[in-house]
Protein backbone atom coordinates (compact mmCIF):
# COMPACT_ATOMS: atom_id res chain seq x y z
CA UNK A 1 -28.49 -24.26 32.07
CA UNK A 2 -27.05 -26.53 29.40
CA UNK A 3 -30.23 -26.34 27.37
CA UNK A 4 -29.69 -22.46 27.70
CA UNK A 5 -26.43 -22.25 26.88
CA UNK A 6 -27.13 -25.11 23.87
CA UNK A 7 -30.16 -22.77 22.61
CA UNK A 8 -27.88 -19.81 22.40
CA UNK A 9 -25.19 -21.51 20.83
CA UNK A 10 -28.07 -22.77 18.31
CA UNK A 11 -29.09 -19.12 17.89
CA UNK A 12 -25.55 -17.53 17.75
CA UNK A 13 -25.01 -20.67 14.21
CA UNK A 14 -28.31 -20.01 12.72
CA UNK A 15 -27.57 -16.04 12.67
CA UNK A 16 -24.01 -17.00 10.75
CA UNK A 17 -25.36 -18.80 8.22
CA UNK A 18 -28.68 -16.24 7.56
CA UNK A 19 -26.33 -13.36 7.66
CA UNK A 20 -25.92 -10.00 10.02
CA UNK A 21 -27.61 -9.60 13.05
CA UNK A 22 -28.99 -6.44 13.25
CA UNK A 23 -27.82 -4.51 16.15
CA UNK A 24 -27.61 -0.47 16.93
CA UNK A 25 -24.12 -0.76 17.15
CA UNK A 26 -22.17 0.63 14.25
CA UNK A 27 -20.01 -2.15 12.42
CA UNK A 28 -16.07 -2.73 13.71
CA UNK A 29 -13.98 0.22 11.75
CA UNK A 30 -12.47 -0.72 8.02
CA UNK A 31 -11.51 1.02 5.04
CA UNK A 32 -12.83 0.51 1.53
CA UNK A 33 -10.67 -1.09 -0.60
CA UNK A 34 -11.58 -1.58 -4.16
CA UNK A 35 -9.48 -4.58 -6.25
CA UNK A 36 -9.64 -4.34 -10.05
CA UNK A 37 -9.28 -7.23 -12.38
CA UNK A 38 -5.36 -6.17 -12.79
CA UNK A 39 -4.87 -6.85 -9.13
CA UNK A 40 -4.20 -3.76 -8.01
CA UNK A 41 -6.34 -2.10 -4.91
CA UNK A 42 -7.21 1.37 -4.75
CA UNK A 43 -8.22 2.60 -1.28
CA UNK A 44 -10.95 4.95 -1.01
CA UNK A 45 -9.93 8.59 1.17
CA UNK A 46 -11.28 11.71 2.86
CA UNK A 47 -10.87 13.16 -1.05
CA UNK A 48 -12.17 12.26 -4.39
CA UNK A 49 -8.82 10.60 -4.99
CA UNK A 50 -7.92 7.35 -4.22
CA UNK A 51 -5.01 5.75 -2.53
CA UNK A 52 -2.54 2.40 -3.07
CA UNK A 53 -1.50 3.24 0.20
CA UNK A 54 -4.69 1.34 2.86
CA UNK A 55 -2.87 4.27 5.23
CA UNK A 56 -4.29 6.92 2.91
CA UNK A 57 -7.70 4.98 3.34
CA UNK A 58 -11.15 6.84 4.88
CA UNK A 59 -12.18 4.46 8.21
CA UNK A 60 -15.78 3.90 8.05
CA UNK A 61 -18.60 2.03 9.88
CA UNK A 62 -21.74 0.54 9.50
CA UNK A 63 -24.22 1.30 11.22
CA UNK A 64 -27.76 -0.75 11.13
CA UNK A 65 -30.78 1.47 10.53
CA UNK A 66 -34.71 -0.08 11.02
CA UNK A 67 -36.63 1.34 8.14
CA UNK A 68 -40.06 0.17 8.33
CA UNK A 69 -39.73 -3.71 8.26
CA UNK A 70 -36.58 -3.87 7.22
CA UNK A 71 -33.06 -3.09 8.67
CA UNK A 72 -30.31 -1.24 6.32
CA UNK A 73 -26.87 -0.56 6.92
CA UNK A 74 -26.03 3.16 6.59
CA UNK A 75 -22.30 3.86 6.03
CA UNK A 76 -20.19 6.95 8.29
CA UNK A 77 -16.89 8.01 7.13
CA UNK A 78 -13.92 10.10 9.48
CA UNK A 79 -14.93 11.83 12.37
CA UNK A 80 -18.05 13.65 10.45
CA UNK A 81 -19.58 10.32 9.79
CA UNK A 82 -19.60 11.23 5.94
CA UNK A 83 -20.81 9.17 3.46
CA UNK A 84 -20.60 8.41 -0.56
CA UNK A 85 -23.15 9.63 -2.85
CA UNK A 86 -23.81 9.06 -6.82
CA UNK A 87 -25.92 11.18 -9.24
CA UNK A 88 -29.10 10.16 -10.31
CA UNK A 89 -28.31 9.58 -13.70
CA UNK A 90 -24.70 8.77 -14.08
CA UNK A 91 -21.59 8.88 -11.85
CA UNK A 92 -19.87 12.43 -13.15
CA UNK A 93 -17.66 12.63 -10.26
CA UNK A 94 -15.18 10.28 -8.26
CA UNK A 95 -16.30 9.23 -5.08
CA UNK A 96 -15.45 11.56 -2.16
CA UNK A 97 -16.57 11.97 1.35
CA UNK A 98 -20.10 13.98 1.60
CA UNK A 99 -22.94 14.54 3.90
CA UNK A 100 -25.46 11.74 3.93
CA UNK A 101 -28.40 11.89 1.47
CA UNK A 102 -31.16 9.17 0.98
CA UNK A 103 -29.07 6.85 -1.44
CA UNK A 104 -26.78 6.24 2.06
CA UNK A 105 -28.99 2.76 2.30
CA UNK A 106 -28.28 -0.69 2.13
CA UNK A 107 -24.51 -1.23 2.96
CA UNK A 108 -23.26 -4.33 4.21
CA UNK A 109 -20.39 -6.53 4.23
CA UNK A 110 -20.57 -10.32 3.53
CA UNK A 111 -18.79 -13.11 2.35
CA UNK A 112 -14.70 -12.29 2.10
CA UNK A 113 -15.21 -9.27 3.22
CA UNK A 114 -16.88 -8.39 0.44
CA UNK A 115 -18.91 -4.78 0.48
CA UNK A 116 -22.60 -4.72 -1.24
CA UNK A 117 -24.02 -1.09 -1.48
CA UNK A 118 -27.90 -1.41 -2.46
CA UNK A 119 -29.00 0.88 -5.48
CA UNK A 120 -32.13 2.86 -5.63
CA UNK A 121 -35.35 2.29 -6.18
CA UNK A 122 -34.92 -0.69 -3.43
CA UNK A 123 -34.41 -3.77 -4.88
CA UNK A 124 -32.25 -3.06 -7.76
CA UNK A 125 -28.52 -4.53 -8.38
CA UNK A 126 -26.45 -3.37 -6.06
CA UNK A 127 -24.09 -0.49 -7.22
CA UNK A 128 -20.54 -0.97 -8.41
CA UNK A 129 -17.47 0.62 -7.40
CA UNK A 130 -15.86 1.03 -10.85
CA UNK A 131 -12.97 3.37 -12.94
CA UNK A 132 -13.23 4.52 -16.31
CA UNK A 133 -11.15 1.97 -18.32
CA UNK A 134 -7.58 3.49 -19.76
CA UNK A 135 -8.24 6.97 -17.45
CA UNK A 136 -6.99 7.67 -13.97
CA UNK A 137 -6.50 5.21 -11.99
CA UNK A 138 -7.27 7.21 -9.04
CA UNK A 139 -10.51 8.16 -9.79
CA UNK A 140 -13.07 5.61 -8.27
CA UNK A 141 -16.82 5.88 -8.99
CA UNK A 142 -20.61 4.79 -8.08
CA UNK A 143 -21.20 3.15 -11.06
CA UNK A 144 -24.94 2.75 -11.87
CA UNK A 145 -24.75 2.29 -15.58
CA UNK A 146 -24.09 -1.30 -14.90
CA UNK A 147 -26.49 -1.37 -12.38
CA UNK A 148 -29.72 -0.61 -14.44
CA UNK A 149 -28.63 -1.86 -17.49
CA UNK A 150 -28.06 1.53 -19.18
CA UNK A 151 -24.70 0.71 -21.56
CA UNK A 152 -26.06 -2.94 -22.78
CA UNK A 153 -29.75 -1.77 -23.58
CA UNK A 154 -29.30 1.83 -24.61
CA UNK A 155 -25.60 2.40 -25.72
CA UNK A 156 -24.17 -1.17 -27.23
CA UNK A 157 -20.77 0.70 -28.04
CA UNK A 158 -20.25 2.00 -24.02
CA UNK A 159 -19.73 -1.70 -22.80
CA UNK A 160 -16.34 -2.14 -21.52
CA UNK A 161 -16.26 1.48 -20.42
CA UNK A 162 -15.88 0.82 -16.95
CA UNK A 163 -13.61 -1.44 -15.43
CA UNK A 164 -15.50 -2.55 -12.88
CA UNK A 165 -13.97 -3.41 -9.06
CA UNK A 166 -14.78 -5.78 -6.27
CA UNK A 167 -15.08 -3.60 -3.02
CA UNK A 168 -13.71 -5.59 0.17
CA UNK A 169 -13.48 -4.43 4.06
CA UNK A 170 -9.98 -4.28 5.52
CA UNK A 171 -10.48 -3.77 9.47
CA UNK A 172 -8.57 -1.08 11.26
């Protein structure tokens, strides 16, 4: 029994320092809060604008998804289990709550809390929860500029466009 219980608790330290166990339970309920380099955190809500106030935050979950070989986290949002989307060639619209599409893939939350949201095709930086620098401060986006390298390669004069934010997990 002590071998057992010594194997487990093996197990249970091994999985903490790899990462998340994948499970089919959906992930302990937080909100999205996304911390720019001036400090201030800007909660993301059931609309395309977002909130100072975590009380105006969305709850969400994770939920982990076997895809092939590989497990991916997809995110669900309020009672509709809504999600957050991007366009397919730049972020034109703040994020907002919306039914789930095929880039709903590869969430997860890691060190500090902090939230990683896997770009498509698989395998790419993940995508970055970014404003555009010296406009609204409520308006959050899915930033994928950054992501494949659009502003440095293509358009020299766009960097420092978006002021770019570190998405974190606060648990409900």
């Amino acid at each position: 029994m002590v071998g057992i219980k010594t194997l487990s608790f093996a197990a249970l330290a091994v999985g903490a320092l790899a990462g998340p166990v994948a499970t089919a339970d959906a992930s302990k309920a937080f909100k999205i809060g996304v911390t720019f380099p001036n400090k201030d955190t800007m909660y993301l809500t059931n609309s395309a604008t977002a909130s100072a106030n975590i009380a105006d935050g969305i709850a969400c979950t994770i939920t982990p998804v076997t895809s092939g070989d590989k497990t991916v986290g997809e995110l669900g949002c309020g009672p509709d289990k809504k999600t957050f989307t991007y366009s397919e060639l730049h972020s034109t619209s703040p994020l907002q709550p919306v039914a789930a599409d095929k880039k709903n893939v590869n969430w997860s939350i890691g060190a500090d809390n902090v939230i990683a949201w896997g770009a498509l095709p698989a395998g790419t930086k993940s995508v970055t929860f970014s404003r555009i620098a010296g406009s609204n401060p409520n308006s959050i986006y899915a930033e994928v500029c950054s992501t494949f390298e659009h502003h440095e390669k293509l358009v020299p004069s766009f960097n420092g466009f978006w002021e770019r934010g570190v998405a974190k997990a606060y648990y409900v």
